[in-house]
C-alpha atoms as a PDB file:
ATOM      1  CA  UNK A   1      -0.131 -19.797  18.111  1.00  0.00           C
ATOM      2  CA  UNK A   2       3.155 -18.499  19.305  1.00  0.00           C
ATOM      3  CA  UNK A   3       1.161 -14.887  19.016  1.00  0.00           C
ATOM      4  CA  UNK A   4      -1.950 -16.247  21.492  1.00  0.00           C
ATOM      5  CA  UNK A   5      -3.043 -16.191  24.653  1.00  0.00           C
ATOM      6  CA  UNK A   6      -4.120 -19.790  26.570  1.00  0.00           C
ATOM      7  CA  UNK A   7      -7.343 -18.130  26.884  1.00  0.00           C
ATOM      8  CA  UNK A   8      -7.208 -19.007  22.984  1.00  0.00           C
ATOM      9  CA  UNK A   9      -6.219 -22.694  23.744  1.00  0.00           C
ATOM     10  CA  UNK A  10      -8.858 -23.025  25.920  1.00  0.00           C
ATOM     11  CA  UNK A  11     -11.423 -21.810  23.858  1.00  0.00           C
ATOM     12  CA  UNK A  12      -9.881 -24.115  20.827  1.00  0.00           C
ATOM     13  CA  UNK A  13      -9.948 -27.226  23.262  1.00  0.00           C
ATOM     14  CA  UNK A  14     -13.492 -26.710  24.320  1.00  0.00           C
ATOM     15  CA  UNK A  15     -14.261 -26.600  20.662  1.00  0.00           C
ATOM     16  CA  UNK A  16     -13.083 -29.839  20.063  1.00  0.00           C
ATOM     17  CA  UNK A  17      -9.537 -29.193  18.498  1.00  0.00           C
ATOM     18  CA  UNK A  18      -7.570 -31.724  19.061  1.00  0.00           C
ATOM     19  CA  UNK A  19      -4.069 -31.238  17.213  1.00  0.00           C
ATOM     20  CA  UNK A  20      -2.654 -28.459  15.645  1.00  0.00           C
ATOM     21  CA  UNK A  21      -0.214 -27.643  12.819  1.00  0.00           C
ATOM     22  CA  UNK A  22       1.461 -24.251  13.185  1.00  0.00           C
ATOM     23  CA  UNK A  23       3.752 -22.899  10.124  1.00  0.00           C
ATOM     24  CA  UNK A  24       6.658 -20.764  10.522  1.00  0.00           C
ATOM     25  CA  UNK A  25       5.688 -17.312  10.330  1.00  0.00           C
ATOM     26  CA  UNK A  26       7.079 -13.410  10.361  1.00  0.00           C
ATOM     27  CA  UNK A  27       7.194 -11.242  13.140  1.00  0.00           C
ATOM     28  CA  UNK A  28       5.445  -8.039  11.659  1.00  0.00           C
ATOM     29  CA  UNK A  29       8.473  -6.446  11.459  1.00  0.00           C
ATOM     30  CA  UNK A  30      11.647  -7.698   9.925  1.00  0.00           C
ATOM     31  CA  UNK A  31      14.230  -9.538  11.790  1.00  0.00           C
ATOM     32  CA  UNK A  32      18.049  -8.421  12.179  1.00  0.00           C
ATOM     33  CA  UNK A  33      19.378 -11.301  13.062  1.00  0.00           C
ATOM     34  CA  UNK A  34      19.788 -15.107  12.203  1.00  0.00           C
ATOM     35  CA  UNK A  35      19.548 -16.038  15.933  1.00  0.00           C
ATOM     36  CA  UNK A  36      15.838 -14.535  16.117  1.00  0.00           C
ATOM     37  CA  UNK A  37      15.069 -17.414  14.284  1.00  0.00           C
ATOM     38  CA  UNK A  38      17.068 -20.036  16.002  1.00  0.00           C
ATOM     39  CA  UNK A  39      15.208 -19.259  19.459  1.00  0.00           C
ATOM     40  CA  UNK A  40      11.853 -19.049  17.183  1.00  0.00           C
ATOM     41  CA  UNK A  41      12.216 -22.534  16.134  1.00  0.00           C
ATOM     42  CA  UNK A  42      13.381 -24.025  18.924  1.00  0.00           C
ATOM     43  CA  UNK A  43      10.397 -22.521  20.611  1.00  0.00           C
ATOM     44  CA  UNK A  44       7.869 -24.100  18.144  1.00  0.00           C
ATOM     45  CA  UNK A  45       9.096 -27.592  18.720  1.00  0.00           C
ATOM     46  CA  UNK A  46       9.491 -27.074  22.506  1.00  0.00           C
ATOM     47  CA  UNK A  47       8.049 -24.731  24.438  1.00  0.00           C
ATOM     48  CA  UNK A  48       4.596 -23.968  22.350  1.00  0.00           C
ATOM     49  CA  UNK A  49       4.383 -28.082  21.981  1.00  0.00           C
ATOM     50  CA  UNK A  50       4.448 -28.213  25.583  1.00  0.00           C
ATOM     51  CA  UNK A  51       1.870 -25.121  26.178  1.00  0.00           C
ATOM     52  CA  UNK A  52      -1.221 -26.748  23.872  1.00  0.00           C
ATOM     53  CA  UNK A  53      -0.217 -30.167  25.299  1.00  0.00           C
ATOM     54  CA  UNK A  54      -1.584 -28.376  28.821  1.00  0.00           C
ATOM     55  CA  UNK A  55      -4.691 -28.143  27.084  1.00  0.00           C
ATOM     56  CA  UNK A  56      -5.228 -31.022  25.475  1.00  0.00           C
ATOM     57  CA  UNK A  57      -4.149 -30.066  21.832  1.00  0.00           C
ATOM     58  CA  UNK A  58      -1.178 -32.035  19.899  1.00  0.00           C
ATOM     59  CA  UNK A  59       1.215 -29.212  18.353  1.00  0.00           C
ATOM     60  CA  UNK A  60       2.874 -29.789  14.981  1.00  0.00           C
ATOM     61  CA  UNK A  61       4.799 -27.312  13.227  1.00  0.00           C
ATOM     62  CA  UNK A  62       6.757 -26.364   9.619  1.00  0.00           C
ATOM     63  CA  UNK A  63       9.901 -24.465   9.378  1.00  0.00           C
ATOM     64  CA  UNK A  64      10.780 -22.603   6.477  1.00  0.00           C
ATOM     65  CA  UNK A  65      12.002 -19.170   5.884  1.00  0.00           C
ATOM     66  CA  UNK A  66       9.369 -16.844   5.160  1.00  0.00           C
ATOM     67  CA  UNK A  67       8.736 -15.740   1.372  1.00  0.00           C
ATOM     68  CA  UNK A  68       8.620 -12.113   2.510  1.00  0.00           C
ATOM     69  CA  UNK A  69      11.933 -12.592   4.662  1.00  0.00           C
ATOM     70  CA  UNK A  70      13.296 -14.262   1.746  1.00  0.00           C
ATOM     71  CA  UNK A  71      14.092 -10.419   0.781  1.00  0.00           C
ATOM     72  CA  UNK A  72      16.122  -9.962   3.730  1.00  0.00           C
ATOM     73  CA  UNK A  73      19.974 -10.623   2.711  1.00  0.00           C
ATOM     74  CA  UNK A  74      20.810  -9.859   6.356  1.00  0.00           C
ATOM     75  CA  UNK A  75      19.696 -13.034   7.179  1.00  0.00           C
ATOM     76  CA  UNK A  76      17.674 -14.991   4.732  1.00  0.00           C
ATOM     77  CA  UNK A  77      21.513 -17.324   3.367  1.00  0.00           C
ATOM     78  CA  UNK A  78      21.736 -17.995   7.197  1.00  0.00           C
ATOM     79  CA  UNK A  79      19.057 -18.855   7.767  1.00  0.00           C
ATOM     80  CA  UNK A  80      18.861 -21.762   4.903  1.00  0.00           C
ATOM     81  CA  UNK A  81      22.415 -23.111   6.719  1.00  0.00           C
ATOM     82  CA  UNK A  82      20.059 -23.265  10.242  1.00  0.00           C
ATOM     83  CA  UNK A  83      17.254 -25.420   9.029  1.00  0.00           C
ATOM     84  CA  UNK A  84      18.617 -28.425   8.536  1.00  0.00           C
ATOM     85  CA  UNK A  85      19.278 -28.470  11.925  1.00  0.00           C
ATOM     86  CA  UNK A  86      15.563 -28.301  12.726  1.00  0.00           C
ATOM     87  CA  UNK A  87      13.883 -30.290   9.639  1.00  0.00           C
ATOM     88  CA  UNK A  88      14.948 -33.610  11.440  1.00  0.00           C
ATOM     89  CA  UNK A  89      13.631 -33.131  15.070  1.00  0.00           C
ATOM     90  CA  UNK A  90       9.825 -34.325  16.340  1.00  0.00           C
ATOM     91  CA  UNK A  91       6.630 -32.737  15.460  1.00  0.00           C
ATOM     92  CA  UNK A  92       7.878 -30.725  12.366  1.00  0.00           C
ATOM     93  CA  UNK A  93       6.043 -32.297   9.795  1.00  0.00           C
ATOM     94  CA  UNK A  94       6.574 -30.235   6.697  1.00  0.00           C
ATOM     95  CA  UNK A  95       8.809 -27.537   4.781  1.00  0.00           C
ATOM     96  CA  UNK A  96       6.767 -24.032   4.901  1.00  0.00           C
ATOM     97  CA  UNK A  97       5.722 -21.709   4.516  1.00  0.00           C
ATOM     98  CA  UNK A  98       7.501 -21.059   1.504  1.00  0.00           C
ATOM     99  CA  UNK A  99       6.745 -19.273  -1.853  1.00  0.00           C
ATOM    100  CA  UNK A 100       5.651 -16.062  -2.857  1.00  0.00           C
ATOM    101  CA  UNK A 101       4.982 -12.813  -1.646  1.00  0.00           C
ATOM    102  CA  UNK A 102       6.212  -9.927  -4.072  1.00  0.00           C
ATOM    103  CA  UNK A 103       7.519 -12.327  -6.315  1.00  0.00           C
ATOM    104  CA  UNK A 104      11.080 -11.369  -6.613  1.00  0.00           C
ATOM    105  CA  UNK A 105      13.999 -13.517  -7.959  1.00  0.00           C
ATOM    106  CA  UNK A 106      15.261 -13.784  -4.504  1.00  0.00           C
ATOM    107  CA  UNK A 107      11.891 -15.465  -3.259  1.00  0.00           C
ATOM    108  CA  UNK A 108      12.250 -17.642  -6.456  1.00  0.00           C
ATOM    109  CA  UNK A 109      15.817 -18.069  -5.254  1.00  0.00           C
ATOM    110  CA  UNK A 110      14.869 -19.775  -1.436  1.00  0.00           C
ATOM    111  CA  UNK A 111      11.558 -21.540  -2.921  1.00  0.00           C
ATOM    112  CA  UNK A 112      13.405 -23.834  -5.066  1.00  0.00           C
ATOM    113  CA  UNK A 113      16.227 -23.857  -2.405  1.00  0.00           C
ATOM    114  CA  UNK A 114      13.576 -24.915   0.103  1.00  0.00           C
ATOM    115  CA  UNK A 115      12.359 -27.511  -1.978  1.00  0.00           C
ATOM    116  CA  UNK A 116      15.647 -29.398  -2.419  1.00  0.00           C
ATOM    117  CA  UNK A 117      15.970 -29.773   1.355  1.00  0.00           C
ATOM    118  CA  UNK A 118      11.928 -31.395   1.370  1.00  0.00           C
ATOM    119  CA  UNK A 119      13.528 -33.756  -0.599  1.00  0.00           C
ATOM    120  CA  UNK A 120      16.680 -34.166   1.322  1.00  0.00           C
ATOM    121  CA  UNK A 121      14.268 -34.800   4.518  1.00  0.00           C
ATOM    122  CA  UNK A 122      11.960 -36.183   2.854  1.00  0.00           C
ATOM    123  CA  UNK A 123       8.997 -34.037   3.703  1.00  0.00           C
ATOM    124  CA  UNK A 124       6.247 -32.346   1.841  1.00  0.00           C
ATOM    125  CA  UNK A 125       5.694 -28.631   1.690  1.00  0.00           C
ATOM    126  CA  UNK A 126       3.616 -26.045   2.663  1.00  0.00           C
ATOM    127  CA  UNK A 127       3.455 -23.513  -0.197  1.00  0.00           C
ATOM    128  CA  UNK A 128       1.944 -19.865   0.722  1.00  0.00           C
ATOM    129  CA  UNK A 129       0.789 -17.854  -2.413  1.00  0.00           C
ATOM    130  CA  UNK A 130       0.407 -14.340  -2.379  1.00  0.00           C
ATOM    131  CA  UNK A 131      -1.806 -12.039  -1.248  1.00  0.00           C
ATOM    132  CA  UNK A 132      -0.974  -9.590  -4.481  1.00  0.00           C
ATOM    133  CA  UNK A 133      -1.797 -11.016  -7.973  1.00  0.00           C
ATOM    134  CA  UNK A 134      -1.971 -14.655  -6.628  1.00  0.00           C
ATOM    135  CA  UNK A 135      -3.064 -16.146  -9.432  1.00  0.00           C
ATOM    136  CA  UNK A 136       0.208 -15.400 -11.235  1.00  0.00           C
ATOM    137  CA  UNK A 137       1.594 -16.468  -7.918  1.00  0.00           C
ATOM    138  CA  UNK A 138       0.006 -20.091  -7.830  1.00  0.00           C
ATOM    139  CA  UNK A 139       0.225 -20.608 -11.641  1.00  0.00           C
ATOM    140  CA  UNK A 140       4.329 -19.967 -11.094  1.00  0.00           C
ATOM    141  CA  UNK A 141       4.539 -21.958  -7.817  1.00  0.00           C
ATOM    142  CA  UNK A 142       2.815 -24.769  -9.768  1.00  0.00           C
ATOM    143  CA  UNK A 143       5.406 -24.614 -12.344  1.00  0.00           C
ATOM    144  CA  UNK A 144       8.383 -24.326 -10.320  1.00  0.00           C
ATOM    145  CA  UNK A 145       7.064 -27.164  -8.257  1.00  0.00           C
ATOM    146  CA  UNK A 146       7.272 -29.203 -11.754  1.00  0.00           C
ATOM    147  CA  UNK A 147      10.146 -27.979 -12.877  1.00  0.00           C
ATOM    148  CA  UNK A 148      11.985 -29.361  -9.693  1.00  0.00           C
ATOM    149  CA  UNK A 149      10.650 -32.630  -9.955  1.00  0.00           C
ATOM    150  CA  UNK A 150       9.078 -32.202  -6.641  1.00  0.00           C
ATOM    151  CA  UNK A 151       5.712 -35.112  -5.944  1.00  0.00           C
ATOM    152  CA  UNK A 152       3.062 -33.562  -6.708  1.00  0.00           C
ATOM    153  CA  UNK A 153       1.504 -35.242  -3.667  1.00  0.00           C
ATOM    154  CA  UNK A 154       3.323 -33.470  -1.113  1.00  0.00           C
ATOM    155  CA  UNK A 155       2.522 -30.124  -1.935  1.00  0.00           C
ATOM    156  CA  UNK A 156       0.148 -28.200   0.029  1.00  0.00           C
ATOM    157  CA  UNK A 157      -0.811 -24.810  -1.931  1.00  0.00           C
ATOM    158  CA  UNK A 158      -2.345 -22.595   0.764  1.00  0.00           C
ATOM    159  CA  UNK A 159      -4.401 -19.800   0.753  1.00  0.00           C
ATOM    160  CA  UNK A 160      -6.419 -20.203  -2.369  1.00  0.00           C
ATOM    161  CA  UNK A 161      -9.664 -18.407  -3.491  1.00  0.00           C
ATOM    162  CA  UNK A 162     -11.903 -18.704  -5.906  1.00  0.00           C
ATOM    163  CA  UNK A 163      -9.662 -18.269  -8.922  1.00  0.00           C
ATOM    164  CA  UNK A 164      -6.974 -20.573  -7.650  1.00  0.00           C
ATOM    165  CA  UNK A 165      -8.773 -23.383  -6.546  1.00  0.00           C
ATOM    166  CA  UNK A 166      -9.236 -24.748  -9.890  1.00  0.00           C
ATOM    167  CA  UNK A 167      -5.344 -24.090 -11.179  1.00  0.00           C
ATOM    168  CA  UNK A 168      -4.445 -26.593  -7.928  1.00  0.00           C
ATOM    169  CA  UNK A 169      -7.018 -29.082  -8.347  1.00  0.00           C
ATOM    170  CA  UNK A 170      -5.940 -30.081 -11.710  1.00  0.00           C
ATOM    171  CA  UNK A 171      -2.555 -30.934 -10.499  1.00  0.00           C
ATOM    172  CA  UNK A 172      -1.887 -33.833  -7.897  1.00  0.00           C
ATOM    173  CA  UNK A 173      -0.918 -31.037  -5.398  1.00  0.00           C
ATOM    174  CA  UNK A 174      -3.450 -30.271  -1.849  1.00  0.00           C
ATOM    175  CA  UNK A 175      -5.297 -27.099  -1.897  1.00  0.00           C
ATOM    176  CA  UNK A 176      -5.553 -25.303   1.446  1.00  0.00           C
ATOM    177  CA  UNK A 177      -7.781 -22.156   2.805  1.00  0.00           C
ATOM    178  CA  UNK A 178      -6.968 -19.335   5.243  1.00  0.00           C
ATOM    179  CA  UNK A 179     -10.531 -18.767   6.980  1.00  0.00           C
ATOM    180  CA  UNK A 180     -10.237 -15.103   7.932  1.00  0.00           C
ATOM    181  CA  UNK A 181     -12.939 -12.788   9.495  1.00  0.00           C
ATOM    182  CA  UNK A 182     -14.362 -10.514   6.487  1.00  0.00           C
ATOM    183  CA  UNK A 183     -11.748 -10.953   4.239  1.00  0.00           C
ATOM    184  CA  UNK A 184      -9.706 -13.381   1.713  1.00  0.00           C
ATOM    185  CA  UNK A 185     -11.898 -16.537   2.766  1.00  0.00           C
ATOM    186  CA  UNK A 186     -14.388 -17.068   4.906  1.00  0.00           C
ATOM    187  CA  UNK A 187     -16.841 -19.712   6.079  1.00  0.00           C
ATOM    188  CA  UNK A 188     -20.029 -19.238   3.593  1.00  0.00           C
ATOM    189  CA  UNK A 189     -17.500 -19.171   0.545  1.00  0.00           C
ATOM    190  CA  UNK A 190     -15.456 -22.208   1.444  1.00  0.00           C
ATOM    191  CA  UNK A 191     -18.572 -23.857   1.975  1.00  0.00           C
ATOM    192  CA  UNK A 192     -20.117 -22.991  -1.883  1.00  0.00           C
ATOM    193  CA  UNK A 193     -16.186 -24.221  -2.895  1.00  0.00           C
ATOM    194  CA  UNK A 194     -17.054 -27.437  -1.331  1.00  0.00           C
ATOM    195  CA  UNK A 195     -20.446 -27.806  -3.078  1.00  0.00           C
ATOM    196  CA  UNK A 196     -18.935 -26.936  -6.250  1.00  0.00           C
ATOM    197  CA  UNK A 197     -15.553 -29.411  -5.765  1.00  0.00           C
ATOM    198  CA  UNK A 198     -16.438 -31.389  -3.612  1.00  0.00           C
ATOM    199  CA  UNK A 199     -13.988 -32.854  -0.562  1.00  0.00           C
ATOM    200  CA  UNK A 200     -10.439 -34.395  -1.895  1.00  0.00           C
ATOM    201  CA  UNK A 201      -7.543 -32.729  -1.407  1.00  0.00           C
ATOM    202  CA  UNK A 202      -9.517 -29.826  -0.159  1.00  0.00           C
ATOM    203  CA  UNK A 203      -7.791 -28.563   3.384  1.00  0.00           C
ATOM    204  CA  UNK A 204      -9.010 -25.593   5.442  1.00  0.00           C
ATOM    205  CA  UNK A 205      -7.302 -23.607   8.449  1.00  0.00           C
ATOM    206  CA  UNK A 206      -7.806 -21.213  10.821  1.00  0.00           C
ATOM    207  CA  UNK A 207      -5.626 -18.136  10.134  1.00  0.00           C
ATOM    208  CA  UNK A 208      -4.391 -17.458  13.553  1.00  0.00           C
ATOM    209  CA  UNK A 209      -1.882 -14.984  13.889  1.00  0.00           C
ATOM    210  CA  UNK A 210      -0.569 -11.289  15.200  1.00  0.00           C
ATOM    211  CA  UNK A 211      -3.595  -9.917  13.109  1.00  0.00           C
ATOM    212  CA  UNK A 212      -6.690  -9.603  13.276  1.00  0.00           C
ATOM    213  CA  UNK A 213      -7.410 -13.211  12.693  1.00  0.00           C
ATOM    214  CA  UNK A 214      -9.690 -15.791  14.510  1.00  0.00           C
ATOM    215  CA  UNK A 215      -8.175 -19.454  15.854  1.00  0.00           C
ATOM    216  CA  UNK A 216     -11.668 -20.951  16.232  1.00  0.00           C
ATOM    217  CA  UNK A 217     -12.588 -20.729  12.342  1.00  0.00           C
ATOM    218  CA  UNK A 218     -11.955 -24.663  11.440  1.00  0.00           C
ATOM    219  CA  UNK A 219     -14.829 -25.305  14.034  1.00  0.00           C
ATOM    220  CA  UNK A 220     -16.746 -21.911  12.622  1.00  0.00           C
ATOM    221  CA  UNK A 221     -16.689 -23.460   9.118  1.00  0.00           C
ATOM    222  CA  UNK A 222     -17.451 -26.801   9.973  1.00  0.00           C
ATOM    223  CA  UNK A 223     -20.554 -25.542  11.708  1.00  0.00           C
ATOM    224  CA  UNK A 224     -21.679 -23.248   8.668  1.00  0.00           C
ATOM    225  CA  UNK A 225     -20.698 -26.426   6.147  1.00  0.00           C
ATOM    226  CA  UNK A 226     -23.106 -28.443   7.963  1.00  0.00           C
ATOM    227  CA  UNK A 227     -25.672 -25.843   8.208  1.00  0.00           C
ATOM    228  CA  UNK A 228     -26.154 -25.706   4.685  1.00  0.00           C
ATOM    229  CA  UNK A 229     -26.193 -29.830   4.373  1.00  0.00           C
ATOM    230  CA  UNK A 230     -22.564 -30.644   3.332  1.00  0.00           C
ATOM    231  CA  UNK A 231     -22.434 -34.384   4.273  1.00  0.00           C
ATOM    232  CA  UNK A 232     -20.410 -34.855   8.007  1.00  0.00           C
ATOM    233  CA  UNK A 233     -18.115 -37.174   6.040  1.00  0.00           C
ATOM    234  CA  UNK A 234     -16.885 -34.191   3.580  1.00  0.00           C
ATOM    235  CA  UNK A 235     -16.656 -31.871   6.869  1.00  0.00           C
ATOM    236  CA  UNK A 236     -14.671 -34.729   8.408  1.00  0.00           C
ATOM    237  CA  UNK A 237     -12.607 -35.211   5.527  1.00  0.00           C
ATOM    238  CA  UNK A 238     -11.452 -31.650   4.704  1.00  0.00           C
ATOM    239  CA  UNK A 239     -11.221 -31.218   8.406  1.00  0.00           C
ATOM    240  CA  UNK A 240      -9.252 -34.340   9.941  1.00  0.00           C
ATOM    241  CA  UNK A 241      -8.526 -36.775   7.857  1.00  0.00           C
ATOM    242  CA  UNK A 242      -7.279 -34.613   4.752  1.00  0.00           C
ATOM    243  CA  UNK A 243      -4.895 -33.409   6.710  1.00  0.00           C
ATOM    244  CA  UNK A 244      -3.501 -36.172   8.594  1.00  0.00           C
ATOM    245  CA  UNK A 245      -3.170 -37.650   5.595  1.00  0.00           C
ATOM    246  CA  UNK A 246      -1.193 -35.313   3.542  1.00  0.00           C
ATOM    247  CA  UNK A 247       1.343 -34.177   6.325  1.00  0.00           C
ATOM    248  CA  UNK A 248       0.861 -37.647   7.895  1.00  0.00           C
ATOM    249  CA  UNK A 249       3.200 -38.975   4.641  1.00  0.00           C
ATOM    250  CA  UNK A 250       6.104 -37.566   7.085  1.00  0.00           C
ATOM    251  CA  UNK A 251       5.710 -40.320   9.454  1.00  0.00           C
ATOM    252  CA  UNK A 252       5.891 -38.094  12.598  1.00  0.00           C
ATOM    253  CA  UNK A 253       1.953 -37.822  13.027  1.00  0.00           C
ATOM    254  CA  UNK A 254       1.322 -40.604  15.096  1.00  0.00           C
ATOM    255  CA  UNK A 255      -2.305 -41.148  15.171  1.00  0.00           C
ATOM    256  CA  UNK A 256      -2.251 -43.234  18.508  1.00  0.00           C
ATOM    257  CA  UNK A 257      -1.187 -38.895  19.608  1.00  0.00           C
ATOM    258  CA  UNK A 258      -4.388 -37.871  18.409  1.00  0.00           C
ATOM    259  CA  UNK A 259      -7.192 -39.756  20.484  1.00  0.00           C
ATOM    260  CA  UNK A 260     -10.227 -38.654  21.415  1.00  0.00           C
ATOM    261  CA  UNK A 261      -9.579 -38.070  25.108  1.00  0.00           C
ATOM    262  CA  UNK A 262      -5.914 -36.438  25.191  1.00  0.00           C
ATOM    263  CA  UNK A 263      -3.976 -36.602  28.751  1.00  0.00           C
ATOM    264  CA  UNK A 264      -3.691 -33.261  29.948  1.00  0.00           C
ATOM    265  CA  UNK A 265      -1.077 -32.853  33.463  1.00  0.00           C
ATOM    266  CA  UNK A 266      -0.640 -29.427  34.201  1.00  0.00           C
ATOM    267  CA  UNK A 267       1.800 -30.298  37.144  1.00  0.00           C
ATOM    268  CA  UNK A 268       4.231 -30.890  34.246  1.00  0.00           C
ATOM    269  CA  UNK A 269       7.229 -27.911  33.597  1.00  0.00           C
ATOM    270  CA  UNK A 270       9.115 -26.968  30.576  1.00  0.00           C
ATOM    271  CA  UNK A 271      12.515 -26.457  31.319  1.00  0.00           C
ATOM    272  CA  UNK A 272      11.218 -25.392  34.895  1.00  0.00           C
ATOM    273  CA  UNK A 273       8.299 -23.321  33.558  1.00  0.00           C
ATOM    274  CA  UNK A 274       4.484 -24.006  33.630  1.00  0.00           C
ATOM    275  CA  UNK A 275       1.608 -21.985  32.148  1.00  0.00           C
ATOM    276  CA  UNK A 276      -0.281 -21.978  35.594  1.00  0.00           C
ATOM    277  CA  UNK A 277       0.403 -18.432  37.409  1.00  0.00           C
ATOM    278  CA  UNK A 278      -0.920 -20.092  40.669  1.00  0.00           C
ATOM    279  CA  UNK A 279      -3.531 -21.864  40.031  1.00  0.00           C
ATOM    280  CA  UNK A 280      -4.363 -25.594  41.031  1.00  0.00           C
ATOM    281  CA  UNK A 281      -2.520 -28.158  38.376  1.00  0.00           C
ATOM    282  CA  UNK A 282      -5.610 -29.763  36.103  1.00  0.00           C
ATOM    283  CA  UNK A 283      -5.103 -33.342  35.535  1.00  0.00           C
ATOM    284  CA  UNK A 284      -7.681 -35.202  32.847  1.00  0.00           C
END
C-alpha cells in the first residue's frame, strides 16, 4: 500500500475492507543503502498505519528482507542486524516475505537466517515462492522449513498455483494466493481451488503493488466465489477468519481493532502531517 494512492483506500473501505496486512516489499529497483530500509520500515508501522486508519482500515505489516534483495551484499548482512529492531514493535505481525526468488545459496543463506529470528520473536512467517520454477521453489522452502524445526503452523506459503497447492496442503503449513489481473491467479481459478480443497488453511490476497496489480481483488474473489455457490462460511473463512487466525498466533491482532464500524478522525496528524490537502476533517 505504501505504492497507492488514498483514492485506493477509499475504494478498499467502501468495499468493506476492514484491516489490512502489508508485507515488506522491493522497490523495483535495487536499493544502495541499508538506511532505505530503515525509513521503509519505520514508515510501515507509522506513517502508512496512520494513513488507512483515516479510512477506516486497520494496517498490519511483516518485515523481512526481500528474497530478491537477499542477492544484494551491499546491504542484505545489514539489513538482518536492523530487524530486530523492528520485529518487536506494534502491528508487525509476521517475518516476510522471505524465500525464494532465483534460488541462490545466498537466498538460502537469509531464509534460514530469517527463520531463526521468527523464533527468537516468536512470530510466524510469510514465505514468498517464486515466480520461476516454483514448484522446485515450494518443495525446497517446505524442506528447509523442516529442516529448521520451524511449526509447521506458522508458516504461510504464498503465492501458490495449481501445482503447489497440493505440496502445502499436505504439510501443517497455510497456503496463500496472489489474486492478480490476467495472470498467476485470478478469481475464477481460486474459486475451482476452493471447490476442489475446500476452505482450511486456504488464504487469499490482493496483490497490490508498483505493478500492474489490483487492491480490490479479496472483495473481487469473494464476489465470483459466491457467484458460483461456494458457501458464505468458506468465503468468510478463507477471507477473515483464516487469516486472523494464522497471523493472529502473534498476539498483536487485537480483534476488539477490527469491529465492524471502525472510528475514522481525520482531524488527527502524524508527526504534524494529515492526508487531507484542504479538505473538511471526516469524523465517523
Amino acid at each position: 500500500m505504501t505504492s497507492r494512492t488514498t483514492d485506493d483506500y477509499e475504494a478498499m473501505a467502501a468495499a468493506g475492507i476492514r484491516a489490512i496486512i502489508e508485507p515488506a516489499f522491493w522497490l523495483g529497483q535495487p536499493r544502495n543503502h541499508v538506511g532505505t530500509f530503515e525509513d521503509y520500515f519505520a514508515a510501515l508501522i507509522g506513517w502508512e498505519r496512520f494513513r488507512a486508519s483515516q479510512f477506516g482500515i486497520v494496517h498490519y505489516c511483516t518485515l523481512a528482507l526481500n528474497p530478491k534483495e537477499a542477492n544484494n551484499p551491499r546491504v542484505a548482512d545489514d539489513v538482518m542486524t536492523l530487524l530486530p529492531k523492528y520485529l518487536e514493535k506494534d502491528g508487525v505481525v509476521a517475518v516476510g516475505e522471505i524465500g525464494f526468488d532465483d534460488q541462490t545459496p545466498a537466498e538460502e543463506k537469509y531464509f534460514a537466517q530469517h527463520l531463526e529470528l521468527a523464533k527468537r520473536f516468536e512470530l510466524p512467517v510469510l514465505i514468498h515462492t517464486p515466480h520461476r520454477d516454483k514448484k522446485r521453489g515450494t518443495e525446497r522452502s517446505l524442506a528447509l522449513v523442516r529442516e529448521q524445526r520451524f511449526p509447521e503452523e506458522l508458516v504461510l506459503i504464498d503465492h501458490n498455483t495449481e501445482e503447489t497447492l497440493p505440496l502445502v496442503l499436505d504439510t501443517g503449513c497455510w497456503a496463500g494466493h496472489s489474486i492478480y489481473p490476467n495472470t498467476k491467479m485470478d478469481e475464477v481459478r481460486m474459486a475451482l481451488l476452493v471447490q476442489k480443497y475446500g476452505a482450511e488453511r486456504i488464504l487469499i490476497n490482493s496483490a497490490a503493488d508498483w505493478g500492474m496489480s489490483d487492491p480490490l481483488k479479496v472483495p473481487k474473489t469473494a464476489a465470483h466465489m459466491r457467484s458460483v455457490g461456494i458457501a458464505e462460511e468458506a468465503i468468510a473463512r478463507i477471507v477473515w477468519a483464516n487469516p486472523i487466525a494464522f497471523f493472529g498466533q502473534t498476539g498483536r491482532i487485537a480483534k476488539e481493532d477490527l469491529g465492524e464500524h471502525p472510528l475514522v478522525d481525520q482531524s488527527q496528524l502524524w508527526e504534524g502531517n494529515s492526508v487531507l490537502r484542504g479538505q473538511t476533517p471526516r469524523r465517523a
